[in-house]
Protein backbone atom coordinates (compact mmCIF):
# COMPACT_ATOMS: atom_id res chain seq x y z
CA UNK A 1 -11.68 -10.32 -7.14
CA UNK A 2 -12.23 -13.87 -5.59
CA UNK A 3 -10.32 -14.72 -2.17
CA UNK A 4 -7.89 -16.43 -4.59
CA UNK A 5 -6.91 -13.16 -5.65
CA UNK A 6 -6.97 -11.10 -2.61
CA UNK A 7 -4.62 -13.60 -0.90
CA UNK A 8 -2.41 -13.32 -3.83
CA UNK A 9 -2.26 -9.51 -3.65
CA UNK A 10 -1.74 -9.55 0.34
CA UNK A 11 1.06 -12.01 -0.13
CA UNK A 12 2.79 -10.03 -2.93
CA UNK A 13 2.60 -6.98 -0.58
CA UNK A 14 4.32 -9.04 2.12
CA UNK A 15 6.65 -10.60 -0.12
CA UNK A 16 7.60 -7.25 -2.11
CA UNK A 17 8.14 -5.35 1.05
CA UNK A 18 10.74 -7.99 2.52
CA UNK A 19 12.61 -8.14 -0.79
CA UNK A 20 12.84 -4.51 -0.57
CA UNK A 21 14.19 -3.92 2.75
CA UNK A 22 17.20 -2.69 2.05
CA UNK A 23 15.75 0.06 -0.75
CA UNK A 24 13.30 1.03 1.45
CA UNK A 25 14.71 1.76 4.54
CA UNK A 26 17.83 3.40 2.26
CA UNK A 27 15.15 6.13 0.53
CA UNK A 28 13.82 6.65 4.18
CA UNK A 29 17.51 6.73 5.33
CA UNK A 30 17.91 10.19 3.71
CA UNK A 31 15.75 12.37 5.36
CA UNK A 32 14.31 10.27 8.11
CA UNK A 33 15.86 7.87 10.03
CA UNK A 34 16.07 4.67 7.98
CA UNK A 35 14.26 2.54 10.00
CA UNK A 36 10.76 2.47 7.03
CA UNK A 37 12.42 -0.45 5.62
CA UNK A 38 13.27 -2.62 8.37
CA UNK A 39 9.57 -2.29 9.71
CA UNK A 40 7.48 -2.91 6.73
CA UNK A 41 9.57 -6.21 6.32
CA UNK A 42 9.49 -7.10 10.16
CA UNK A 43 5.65 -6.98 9.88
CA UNK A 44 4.94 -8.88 7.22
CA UNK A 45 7.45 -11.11 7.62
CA UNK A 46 5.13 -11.75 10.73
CA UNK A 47 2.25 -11.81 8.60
CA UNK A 48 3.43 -14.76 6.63
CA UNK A 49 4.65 -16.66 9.48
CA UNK A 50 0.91 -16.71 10.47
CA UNK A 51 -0.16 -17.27 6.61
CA UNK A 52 -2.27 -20.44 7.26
CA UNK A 53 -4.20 -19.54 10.43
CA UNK A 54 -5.51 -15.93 8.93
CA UNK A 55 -9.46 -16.41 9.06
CA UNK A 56 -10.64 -16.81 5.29
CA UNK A 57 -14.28 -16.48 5.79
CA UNK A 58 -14.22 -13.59 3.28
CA UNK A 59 -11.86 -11.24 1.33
CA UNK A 60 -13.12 -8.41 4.08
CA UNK A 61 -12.01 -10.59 6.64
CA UNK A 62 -9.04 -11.83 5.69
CA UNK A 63 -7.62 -8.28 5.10
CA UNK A 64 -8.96 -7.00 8.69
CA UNK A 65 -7.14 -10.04 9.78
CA UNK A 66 -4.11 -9.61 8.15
CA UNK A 67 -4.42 -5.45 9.28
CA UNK A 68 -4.58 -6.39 12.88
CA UNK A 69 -1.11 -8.16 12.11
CA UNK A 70 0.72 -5.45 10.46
CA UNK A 71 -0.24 -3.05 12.65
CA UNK A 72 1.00 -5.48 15.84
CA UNK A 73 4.17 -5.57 14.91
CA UNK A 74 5.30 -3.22 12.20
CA UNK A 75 7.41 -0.34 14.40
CA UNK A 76 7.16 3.24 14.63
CA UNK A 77 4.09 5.29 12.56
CA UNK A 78 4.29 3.05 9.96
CA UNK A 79 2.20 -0.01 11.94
CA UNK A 80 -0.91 2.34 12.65
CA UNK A 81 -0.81 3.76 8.90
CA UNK A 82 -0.44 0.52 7.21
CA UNK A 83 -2.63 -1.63 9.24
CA UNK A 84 -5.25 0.91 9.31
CA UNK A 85 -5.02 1.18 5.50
CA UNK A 86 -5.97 -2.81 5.25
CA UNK A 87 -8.37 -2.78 7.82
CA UNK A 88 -10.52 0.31 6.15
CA UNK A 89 -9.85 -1.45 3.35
CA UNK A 90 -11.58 -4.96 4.51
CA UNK A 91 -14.10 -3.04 6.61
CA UNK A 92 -15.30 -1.73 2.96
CA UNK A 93 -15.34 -4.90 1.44
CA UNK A 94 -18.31 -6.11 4.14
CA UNK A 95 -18.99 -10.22 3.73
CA UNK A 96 -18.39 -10.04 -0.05
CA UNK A 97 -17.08 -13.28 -1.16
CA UNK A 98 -16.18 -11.59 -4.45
CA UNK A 99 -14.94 -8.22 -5.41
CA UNK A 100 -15.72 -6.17 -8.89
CA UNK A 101 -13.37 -3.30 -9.73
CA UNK A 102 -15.86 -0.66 -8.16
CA UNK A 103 -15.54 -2.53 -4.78
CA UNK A 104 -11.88 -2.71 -5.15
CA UNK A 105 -11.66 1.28 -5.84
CA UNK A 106 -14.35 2.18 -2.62
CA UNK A 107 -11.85 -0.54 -0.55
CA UNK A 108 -9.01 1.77 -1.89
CA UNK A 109 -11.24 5.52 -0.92
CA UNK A 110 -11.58 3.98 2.56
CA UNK A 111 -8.26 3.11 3.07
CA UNK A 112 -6.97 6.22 1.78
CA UNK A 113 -9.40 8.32 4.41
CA UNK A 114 -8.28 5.78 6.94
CA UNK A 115 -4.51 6.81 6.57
CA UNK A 116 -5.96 10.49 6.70
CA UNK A 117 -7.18 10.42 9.88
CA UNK A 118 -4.69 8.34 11.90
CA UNK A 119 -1.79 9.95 10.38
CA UNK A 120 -3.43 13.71 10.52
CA UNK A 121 -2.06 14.04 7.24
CA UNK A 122 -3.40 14.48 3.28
CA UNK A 123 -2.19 14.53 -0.39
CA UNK A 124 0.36 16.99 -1.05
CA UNK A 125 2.14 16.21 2.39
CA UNK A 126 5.12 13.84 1.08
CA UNK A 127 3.47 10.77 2.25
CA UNK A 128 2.44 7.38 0.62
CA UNK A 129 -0.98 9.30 0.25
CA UNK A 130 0.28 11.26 -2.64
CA UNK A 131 1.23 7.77 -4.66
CA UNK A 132 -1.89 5.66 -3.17
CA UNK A 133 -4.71 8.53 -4.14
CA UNK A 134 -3.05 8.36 -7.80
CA UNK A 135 -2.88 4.69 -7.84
CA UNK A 136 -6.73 4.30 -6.97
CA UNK A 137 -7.66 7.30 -9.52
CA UNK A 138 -5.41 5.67 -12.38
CA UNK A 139 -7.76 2.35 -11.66
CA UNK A 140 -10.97 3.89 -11.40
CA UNK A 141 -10.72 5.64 -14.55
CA UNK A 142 -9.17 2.83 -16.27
CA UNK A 143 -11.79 0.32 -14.71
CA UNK A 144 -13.43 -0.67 -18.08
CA UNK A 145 -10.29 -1.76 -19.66
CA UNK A 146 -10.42 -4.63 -17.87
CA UNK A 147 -8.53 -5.73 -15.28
CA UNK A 148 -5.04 -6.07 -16.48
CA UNK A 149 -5.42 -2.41 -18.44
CA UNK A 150 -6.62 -0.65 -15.14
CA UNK A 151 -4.15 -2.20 -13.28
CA UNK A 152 -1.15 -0.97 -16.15
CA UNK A 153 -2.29 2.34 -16.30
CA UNK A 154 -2.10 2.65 -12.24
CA UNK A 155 1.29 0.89 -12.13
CA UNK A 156 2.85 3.66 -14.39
CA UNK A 157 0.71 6.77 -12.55
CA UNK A 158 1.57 5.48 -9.67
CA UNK A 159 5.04 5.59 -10.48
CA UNK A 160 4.92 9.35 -11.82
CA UNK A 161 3.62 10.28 -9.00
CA UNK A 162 6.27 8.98 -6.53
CA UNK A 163 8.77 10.17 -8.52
CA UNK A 164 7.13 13.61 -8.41
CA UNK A 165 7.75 13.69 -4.67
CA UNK A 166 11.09 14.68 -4.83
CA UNK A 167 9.46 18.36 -5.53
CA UNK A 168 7.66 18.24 -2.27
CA UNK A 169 8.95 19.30 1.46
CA UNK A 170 7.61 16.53 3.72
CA UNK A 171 5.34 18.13 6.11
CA UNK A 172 4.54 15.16 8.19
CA UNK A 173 6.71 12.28 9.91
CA UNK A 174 9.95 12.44 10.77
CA UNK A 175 11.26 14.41 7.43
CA UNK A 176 9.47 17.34 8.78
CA UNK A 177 11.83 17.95 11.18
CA UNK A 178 14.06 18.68 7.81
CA UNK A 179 12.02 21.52 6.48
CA UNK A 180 13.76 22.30 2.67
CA UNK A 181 16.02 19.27 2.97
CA UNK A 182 13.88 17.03 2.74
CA UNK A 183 13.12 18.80 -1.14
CA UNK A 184 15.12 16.72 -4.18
CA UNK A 185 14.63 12.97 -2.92
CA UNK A 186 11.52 10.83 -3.16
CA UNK A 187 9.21 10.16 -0.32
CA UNK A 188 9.89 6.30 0.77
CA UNK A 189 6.29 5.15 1.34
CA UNK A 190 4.90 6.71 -1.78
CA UNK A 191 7.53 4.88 -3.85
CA UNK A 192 7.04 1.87 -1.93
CA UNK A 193 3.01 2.00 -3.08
CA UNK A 194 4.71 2.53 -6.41
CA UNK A 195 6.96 -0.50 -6.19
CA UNK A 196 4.28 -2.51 -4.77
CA UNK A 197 1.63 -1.62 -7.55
CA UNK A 198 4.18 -2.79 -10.24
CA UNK A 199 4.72 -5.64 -8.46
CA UNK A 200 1.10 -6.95 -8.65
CA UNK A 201 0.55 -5.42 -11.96
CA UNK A 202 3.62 -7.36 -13.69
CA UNK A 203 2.84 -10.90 -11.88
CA UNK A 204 -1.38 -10.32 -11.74
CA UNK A 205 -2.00 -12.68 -15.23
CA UNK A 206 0.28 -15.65 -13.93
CA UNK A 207 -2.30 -16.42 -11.23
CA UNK A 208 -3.97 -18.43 -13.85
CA UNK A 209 -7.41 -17.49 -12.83
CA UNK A 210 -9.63 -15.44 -14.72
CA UNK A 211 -10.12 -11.97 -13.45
């Protein structure tokens, strides 16, 4: 993955998450208080505002950079878990200046065990963990399918396994608080992985560079 391409995902994260401000903050809405939403799109609206001026020396970089954002102004836990999650992520990647699908997958292990430890939390909590774990599994397995293949077969994983949240009572964040209410609806970050992966997975091939 060239710098190209990382820029491309980072932007269709930020771009995804405003579009989906409303949906997002309603799925949070029903057993936490609403506000998931509103914060992802704050932050990354900031993020874009500063598009031009993030440092571009590497892929590593550039997501550190951009983490360091997020985390600065998205509100609430969300900031420290998602700006964590793209700075493990870029701290991974080292001074790279290109990325193979085994890089991408260690980058996704790292971020993963970054959202572990600052949100005291793991899969099988009702968090995004138990979409992003699924998502990085679906991609390492698929990894010699090619890009596009791997990147298919985590979109619809990742999907499955938001959806299968619904089952779960959220034992971290503010749903907590709703012990067996918060059973029967999705969790909102682990859909929002979901969404996201689609996202990038749907609109990857019209970059027009070869991956």
């Amino acid at each position: 993955m060239s710098m190209q391409k990382t820029e491309f995902v980072v932007r269709t994260i930020a771009e995804t998450c405003i579009e989906n401000e409303k949906y997002f903050g309603d799925l949070d809405s029903v057993v936490g208080d609403g506000d998931f939403g509103y914060s992802l799109a704050r932050g990354f609206e900031k993020l874009l505002e500063g598009w031009d001026d993030l440092d571009r020396t590497d892929p590593g970089t550039f997501l550190k950079r951009s983490g360091m954002t997020i985390a600065s102004r998205i509100g609430g836990t969300s900031g420290p878990i998602w700006g964590t999650a793209f700075l493990r992520a870029g701290a991974a990647a080292g001074s790279a200046t290109t990325l193979d699908g085994e890089q991408v997958v260690a980058m996704l292990r790292a971020a993963v065990e970054g959202i572990k430890a600052r949100g005291q939390s793991d899969v099988g909590d009702k968090t995004l963990l138990d979409a992003l774990v699924p998502l990085t599994d679906a991609l390492e397995s698929n990894l010699t399918n090619g890009t596009d293949e791997a990147l298919r077969a985590a979109a619809v994983a990742t999907r499955e396994a938001a959806d299968a949240t619904a089952a779960m009572v959220a034992k971290r964040g503010r749903a907590a608080y709703t012990g067996e209410r918060s059973r029967g609806s999705v969790d909102a970050g682990a859909m929002a992985v979901a969404v996201l992966v689609e996202r990038i997975s749907e609109t990857w091939q019209k970059q027009g560079e070869p991956t």
